[in-house]
N, C-alpha and C. Protein backbone atom coordinates (compact mmCIF):
# COMPACT_ATOMS: atom_id res chain seq x y z
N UNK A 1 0.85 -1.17 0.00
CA UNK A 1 0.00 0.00 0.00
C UNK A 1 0.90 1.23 0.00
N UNK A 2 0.61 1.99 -0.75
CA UNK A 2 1.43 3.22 -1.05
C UNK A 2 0.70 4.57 -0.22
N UNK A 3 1.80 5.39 -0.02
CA UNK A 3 1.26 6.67 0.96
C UNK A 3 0.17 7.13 0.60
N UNK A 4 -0.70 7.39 -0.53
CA UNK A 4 -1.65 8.05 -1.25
C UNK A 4 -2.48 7.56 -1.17
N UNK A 5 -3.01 6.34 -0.28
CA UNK A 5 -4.17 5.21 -0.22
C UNK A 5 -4.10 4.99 1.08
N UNK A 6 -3.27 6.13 2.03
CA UNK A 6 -3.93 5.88 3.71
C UNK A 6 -4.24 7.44 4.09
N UNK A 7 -5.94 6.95 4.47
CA UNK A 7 -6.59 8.40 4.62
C UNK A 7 -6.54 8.32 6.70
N UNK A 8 -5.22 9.28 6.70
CA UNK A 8 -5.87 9.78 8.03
C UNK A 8 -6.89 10.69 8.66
N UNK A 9 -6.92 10.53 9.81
CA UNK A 9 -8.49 11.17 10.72
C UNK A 9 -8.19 13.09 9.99
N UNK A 10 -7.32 13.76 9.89
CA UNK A 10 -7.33 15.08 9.97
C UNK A 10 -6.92 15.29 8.71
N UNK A 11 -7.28 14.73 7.56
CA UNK A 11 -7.33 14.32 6.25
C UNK A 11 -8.40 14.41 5.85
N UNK A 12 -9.56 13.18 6.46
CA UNK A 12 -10.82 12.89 6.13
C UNK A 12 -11.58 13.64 5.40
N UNK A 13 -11.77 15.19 6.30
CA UNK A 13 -12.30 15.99 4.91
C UNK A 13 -12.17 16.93 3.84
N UNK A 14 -11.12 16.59 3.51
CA UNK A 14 -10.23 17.77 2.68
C UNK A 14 -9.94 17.06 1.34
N UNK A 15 -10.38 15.49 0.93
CA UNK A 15 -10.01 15.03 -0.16
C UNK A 15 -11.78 14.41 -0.63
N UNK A 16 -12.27 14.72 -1.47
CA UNK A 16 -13.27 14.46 -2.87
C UNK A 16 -13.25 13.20 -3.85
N UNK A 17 -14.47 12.54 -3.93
CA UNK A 17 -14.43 11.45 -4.58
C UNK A 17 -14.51 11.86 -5.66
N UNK A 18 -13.84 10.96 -6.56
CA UNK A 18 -13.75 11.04 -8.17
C UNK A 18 -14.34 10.04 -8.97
N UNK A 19 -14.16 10.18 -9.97
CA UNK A 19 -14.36 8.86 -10.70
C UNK A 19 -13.69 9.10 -11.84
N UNK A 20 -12.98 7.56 -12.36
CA UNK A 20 -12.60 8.09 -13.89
C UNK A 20 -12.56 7.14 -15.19
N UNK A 21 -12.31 7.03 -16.34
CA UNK A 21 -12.56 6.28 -17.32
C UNK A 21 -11.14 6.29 -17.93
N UNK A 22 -10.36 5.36 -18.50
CA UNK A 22 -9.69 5.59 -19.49
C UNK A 22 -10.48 5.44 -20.96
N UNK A 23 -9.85 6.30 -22.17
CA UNK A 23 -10.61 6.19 -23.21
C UNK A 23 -9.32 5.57 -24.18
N UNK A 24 -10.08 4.73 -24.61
CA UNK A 24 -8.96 3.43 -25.28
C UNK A 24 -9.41 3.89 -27.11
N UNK A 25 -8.30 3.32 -27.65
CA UNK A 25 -8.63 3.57 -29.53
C UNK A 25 -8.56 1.43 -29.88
N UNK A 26 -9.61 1.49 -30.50
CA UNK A 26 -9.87 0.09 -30.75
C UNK A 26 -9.90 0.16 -32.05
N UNK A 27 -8.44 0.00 -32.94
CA UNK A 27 -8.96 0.19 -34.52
C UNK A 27 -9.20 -1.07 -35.42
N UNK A 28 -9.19 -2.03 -34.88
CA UNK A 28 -10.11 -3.12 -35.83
C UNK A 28 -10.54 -3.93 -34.19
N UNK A 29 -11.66 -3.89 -34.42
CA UNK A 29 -12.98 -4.45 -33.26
C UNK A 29 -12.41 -5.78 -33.50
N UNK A 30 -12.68 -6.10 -34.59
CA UNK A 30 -12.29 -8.35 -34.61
C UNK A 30 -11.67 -8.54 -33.76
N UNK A 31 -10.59 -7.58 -33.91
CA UNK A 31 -9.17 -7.99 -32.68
C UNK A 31 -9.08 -8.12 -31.42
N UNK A 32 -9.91 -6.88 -31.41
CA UNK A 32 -9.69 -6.93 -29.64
C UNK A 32 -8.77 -5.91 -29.43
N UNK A 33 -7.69 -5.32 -30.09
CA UNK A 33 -6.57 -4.58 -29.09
C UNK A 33 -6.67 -3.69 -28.92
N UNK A 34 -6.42 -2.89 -28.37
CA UNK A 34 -6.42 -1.73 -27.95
C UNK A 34 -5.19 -0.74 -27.49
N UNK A 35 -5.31 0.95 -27.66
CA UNK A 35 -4.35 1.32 -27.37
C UNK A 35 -5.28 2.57 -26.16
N UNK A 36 -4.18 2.50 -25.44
CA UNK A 36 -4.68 4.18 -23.93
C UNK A 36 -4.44 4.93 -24.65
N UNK A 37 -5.34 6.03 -24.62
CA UNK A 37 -5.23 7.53 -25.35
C UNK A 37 -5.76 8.58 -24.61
N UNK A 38 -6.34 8.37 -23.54
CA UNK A 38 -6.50 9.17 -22.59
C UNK A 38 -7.77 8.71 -21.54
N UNK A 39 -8.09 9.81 -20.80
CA UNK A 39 -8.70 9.87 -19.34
C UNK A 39 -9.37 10.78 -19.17
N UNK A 40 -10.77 10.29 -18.53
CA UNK A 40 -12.11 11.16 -18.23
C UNK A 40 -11.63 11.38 -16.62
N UNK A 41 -12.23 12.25 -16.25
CA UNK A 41 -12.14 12.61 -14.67
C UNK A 41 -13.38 13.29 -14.41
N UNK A 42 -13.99 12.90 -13.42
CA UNK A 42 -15.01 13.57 -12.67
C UNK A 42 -15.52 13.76 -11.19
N UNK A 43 -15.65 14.94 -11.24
CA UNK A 43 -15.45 15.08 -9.54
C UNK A 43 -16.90 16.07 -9.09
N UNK A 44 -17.92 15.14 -8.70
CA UNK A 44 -19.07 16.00 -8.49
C UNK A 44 -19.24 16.89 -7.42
N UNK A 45 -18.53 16.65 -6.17
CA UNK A 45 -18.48 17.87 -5.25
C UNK A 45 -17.78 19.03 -5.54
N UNK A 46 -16.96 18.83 -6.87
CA UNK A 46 -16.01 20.44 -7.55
C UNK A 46 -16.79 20.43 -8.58
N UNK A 47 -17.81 19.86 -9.38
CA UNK A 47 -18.67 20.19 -10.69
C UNK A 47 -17.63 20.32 -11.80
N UNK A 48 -16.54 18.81 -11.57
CA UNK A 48 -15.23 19.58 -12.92
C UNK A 48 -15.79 17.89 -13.34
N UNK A 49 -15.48 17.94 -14.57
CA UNK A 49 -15.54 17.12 -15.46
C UNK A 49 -14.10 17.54 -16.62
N UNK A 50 -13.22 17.05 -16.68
CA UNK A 50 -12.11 16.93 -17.84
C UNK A 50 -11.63 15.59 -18.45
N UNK A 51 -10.68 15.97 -19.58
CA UNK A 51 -10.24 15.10 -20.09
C UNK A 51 -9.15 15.54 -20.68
N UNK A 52 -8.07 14.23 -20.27
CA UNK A 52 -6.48 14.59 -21.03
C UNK A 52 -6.55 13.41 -22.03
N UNK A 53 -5.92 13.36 -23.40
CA UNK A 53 -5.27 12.67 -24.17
C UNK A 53 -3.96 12.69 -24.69
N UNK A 54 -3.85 11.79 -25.26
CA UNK A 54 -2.40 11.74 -25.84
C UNK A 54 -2.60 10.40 -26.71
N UNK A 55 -2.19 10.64 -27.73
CA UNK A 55 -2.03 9.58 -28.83
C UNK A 55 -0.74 9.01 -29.42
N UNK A 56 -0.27 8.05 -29.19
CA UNK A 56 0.86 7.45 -29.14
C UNK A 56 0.85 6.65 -31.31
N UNK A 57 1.21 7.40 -31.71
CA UNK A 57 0.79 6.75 -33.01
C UNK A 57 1.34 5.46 -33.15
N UNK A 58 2.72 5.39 -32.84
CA UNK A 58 3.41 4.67 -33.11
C UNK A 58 2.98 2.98 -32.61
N UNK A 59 2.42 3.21 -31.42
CA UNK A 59 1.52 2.34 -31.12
C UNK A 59 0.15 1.57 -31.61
N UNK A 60 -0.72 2.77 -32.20
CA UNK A 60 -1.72 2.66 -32.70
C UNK A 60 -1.17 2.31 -34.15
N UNK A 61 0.02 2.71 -35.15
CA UNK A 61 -0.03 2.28 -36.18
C UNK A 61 0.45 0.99 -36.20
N UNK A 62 1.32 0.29 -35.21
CA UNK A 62 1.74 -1.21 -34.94
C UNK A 62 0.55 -2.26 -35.13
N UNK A 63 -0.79 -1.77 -34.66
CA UNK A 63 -1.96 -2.47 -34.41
C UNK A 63 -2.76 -2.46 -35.87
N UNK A 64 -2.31 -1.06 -35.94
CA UNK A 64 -3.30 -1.78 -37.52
C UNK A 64 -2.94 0.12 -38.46
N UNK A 65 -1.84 -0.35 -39.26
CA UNK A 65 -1.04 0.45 -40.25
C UNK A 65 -1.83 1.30 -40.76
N UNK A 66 -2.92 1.24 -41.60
CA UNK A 66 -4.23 1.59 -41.90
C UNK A 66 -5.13 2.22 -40.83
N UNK A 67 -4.92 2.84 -40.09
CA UNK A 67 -5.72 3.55 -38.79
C UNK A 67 -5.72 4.89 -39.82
N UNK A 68 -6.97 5.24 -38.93
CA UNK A 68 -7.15 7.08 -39.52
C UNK A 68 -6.73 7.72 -38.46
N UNK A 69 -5.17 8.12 -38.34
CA UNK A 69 -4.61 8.87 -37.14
C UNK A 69 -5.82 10.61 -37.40
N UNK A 70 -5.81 11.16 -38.07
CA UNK A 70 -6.65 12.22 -38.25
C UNK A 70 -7.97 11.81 -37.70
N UNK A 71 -9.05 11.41 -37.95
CA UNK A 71 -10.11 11.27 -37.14
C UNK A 71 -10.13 10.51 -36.02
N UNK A 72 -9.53 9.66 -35.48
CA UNK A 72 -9.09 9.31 -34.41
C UNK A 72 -8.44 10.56 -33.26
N UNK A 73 -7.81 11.55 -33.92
CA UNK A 73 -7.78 12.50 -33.10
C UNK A 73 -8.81 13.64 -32.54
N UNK A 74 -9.22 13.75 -33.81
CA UNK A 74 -10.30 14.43 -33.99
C UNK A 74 -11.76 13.83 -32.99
N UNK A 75 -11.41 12.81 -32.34
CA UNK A 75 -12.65 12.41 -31.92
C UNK A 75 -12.10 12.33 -30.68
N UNK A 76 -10.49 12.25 -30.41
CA UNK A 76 -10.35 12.56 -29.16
C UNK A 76 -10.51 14.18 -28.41
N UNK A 77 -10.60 14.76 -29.94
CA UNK A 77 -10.54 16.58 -29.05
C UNK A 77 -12.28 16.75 -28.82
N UNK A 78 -12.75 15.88 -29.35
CA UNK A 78 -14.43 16.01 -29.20
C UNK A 78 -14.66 15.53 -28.00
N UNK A 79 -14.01 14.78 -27.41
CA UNK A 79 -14.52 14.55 -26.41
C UNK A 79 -13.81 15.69 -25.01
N UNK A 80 -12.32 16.40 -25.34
CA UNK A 80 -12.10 17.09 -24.66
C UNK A 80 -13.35 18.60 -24.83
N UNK A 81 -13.31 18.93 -25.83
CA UNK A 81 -14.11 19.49 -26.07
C UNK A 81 -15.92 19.80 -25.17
N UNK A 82 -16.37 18.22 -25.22
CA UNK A 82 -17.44 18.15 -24.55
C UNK A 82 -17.17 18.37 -23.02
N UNK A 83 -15.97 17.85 -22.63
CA UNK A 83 -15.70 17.82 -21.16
C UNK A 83 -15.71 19.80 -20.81
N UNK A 84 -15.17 19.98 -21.66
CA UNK A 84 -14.69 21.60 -21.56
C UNK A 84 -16.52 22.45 -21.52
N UNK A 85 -17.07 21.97 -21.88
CA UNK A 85 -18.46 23.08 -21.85
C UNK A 85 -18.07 24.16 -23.21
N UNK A 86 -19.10 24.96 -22.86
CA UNK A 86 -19.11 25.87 -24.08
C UNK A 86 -19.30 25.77 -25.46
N UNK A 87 -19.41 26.03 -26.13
CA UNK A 87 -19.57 25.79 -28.26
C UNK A 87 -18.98 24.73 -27.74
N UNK A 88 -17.56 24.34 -27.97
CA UNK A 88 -16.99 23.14 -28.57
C UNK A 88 -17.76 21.73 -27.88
N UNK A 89 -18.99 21.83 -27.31
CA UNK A 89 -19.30 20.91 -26.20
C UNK A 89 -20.74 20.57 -27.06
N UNK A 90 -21.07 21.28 -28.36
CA UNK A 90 -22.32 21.03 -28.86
C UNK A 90 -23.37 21.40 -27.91
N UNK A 91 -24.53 20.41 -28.47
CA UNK A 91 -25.59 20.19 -27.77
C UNK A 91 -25.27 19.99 -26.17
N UNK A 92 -24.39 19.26 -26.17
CA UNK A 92 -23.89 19.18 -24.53
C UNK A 92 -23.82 20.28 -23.28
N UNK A 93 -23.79 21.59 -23.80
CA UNK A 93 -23.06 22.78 -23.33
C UNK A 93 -24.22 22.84 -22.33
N UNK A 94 -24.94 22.52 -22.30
CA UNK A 94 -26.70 22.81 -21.62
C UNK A 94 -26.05 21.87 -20.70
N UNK A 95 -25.89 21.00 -20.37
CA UNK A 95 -25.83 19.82 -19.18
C UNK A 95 -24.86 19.85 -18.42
N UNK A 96 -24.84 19.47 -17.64
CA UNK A 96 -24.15 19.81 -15.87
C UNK A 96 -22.71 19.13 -16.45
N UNK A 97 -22.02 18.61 -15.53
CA UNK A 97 -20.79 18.15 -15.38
C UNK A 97 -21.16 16.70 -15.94
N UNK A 98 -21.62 16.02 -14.45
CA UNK A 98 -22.16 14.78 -13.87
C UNK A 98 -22.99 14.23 -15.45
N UNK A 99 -24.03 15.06 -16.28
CA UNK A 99 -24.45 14.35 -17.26
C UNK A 99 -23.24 14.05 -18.43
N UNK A 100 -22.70 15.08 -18.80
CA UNK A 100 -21.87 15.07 -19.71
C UNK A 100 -20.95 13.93 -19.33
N UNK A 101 -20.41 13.85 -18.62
CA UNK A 101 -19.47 12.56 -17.81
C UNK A 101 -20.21 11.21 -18.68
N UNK A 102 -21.45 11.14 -17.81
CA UNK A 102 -21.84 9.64 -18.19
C UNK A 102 -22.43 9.33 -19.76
N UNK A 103 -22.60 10.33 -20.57
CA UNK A 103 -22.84 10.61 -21.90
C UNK A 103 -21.16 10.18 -22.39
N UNK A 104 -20.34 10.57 -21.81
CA UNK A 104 -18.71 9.82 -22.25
C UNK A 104 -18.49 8.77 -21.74
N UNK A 105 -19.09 8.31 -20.83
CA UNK A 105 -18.66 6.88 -20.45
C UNK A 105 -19.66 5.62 -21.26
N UNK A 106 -20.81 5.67 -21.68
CA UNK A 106 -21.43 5.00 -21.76
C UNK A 106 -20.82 4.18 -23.00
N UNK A 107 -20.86 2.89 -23.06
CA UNK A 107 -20.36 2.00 -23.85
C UNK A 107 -21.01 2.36 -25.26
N UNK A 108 -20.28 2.56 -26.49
CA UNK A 108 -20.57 2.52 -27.39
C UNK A 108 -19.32 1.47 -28.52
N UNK A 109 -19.89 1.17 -29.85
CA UNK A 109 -19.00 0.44 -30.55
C UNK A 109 -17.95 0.97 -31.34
N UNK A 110 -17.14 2.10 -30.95
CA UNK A 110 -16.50 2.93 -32.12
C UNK A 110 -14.67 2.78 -31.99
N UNK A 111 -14.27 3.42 -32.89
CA UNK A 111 -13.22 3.18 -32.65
C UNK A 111 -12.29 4.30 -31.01
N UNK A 112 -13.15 4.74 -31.07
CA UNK A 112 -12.51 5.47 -29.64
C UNK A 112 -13.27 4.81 -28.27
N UNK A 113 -13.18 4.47 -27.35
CA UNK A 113 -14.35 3.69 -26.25
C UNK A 113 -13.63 3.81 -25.19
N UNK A 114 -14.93 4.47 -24.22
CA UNK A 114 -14.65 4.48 -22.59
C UNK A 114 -14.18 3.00 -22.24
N UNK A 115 -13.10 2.92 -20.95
CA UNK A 115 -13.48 1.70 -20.35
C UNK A 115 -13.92 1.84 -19.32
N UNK A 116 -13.52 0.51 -18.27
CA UNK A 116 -14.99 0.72 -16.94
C UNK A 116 -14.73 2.15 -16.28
N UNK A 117 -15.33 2.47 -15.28
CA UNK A 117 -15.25 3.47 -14.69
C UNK A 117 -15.00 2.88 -13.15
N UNK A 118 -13.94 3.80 -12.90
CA UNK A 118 -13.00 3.54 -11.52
C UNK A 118 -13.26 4.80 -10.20
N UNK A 119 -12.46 4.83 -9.27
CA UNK A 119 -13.48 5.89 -8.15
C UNK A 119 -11.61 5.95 -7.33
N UNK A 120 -11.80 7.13 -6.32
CA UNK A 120 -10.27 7.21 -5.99
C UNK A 120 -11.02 8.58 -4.77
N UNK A 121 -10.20 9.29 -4.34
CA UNK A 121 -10.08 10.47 -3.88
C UNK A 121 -9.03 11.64 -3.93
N UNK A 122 -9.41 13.04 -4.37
CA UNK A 122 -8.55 13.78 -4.34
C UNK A 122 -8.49 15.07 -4.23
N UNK A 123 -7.99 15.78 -4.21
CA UNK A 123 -7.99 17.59 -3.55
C UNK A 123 -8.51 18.36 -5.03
N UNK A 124 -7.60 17.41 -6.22
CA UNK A 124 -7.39 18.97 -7.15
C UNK A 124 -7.36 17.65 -8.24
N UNK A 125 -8.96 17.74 -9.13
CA UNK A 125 -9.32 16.80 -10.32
C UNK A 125 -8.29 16.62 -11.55
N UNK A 126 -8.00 18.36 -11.67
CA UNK A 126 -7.76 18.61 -12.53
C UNK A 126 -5.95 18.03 -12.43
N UNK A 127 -5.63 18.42 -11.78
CA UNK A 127 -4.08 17.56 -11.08
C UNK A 127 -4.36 15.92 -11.39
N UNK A 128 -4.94 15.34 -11.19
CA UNK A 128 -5.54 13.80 -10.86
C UNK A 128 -5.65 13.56 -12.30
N UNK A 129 -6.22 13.83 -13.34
CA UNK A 129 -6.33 13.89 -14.61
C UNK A 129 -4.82 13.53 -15.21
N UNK A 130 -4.23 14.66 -14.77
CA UNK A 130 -2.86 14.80 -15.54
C UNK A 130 -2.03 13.77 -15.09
N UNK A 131 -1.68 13.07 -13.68
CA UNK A 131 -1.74 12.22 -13.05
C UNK A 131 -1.79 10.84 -13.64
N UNK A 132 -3.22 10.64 -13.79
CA UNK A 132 -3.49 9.30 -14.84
C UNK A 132 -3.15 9.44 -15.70
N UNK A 133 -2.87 10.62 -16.80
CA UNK A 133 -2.58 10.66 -18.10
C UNK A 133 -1.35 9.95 -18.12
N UNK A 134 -0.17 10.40 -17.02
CA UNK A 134 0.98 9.78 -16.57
C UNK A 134 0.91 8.84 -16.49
N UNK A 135 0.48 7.81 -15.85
CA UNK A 135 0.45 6.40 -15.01
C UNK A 135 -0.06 5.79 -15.94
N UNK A 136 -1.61 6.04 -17.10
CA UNK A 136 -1.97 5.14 -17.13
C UNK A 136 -1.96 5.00 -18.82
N UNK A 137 -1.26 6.52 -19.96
CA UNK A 137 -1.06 6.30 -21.32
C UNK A 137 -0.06 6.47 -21.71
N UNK A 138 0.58 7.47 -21.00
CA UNK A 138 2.08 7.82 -21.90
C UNK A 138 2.79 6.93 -21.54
C-alpha cells in the first residue's frame, strides 16, 4: 500500500471522490486490441468534469497500419471538447458536469471507447487527470 491510499483522521475531509474512465482507440474491433489515449475525470463535489489525451501513433499504427490517425484524433478533441463546456461541447453545453461525464462513459461500438469506470479520492481533479494521463497512457 502506497502513501496516497492511507486516509488519516485530519485528512478525512479535505479530499473528494472522483471517478474516472480511461478512453482506449480500438482500430479493428475483430481484434480486440487496444491502445490508452486518454482519461475522463469527474469530480461531483467540484462540478469539474475533464479530459487529457495523448495519442501514441506509433503504437496505434503497430496495431493496424491503416488507422485514420486524423479522425481518431479528432474524436479525441471532441470529447475534450465536450468535457470543456461551451460551443466546442455542442448540444452538450446545456448539461451539468455529472451528465456530460456519463454521456462519455457509456459503452458505445467505435473506434474510440470508454473503459470501466474507476473511483479514488482527491484535492485537485484537474491535477488527478494529468496524473493518470501519466500512469496510465504515456
Amino acid at each position: 500500500m502506497t502513501e496516497r491510499h492511507i486516509i488519516r483522521p485530519s485528512e478525512a475531509n479535505t479530499r473528494d471522490v472522483f471517478e474516472y474512465a480511461l478512453l482506449r482507440v480500438v482500430p479493428r474491433i475483430e481484434r480486440g486490441e487496444c491502445v490508452n489515449a486518454g482519461v475522463l475525470v469527474y469530480c461531483r463535489a467540484q462540478s469539474y468534469v475533464g479530459a487529457r489525451t495523448h495519442l501514441d501513433e506509433a503504437r496505434l499504427l503497430a496495431l493496424d497500419p491503416a488507422a485514420d490517425v486524423a479522425g481518431i484524433r479528432a474524436a479525441l478533441g471532441a470529447v475534450e471538447g465536450v468535457c470543456a463546456g461551451g460551443a466546442a461541447a455542442g448540444q452538450a453545453a446545456a448539461d451539468d458536469a455529472g451528465r456530460r461525464f456519463r454521456w462519455l462513459i457509456a459503452p458505445r461500438s467505435t473506434v474510440v471507447q470508454p473503459g470501466p469506470v474507476h473511483t479514488g479520492l482527491t484535492v485537485d481533479p484537474a491535477a488527478e487527470a494529468e496524473r493518470l494521463l501519466d500512469l496510465l497512457v504515456r
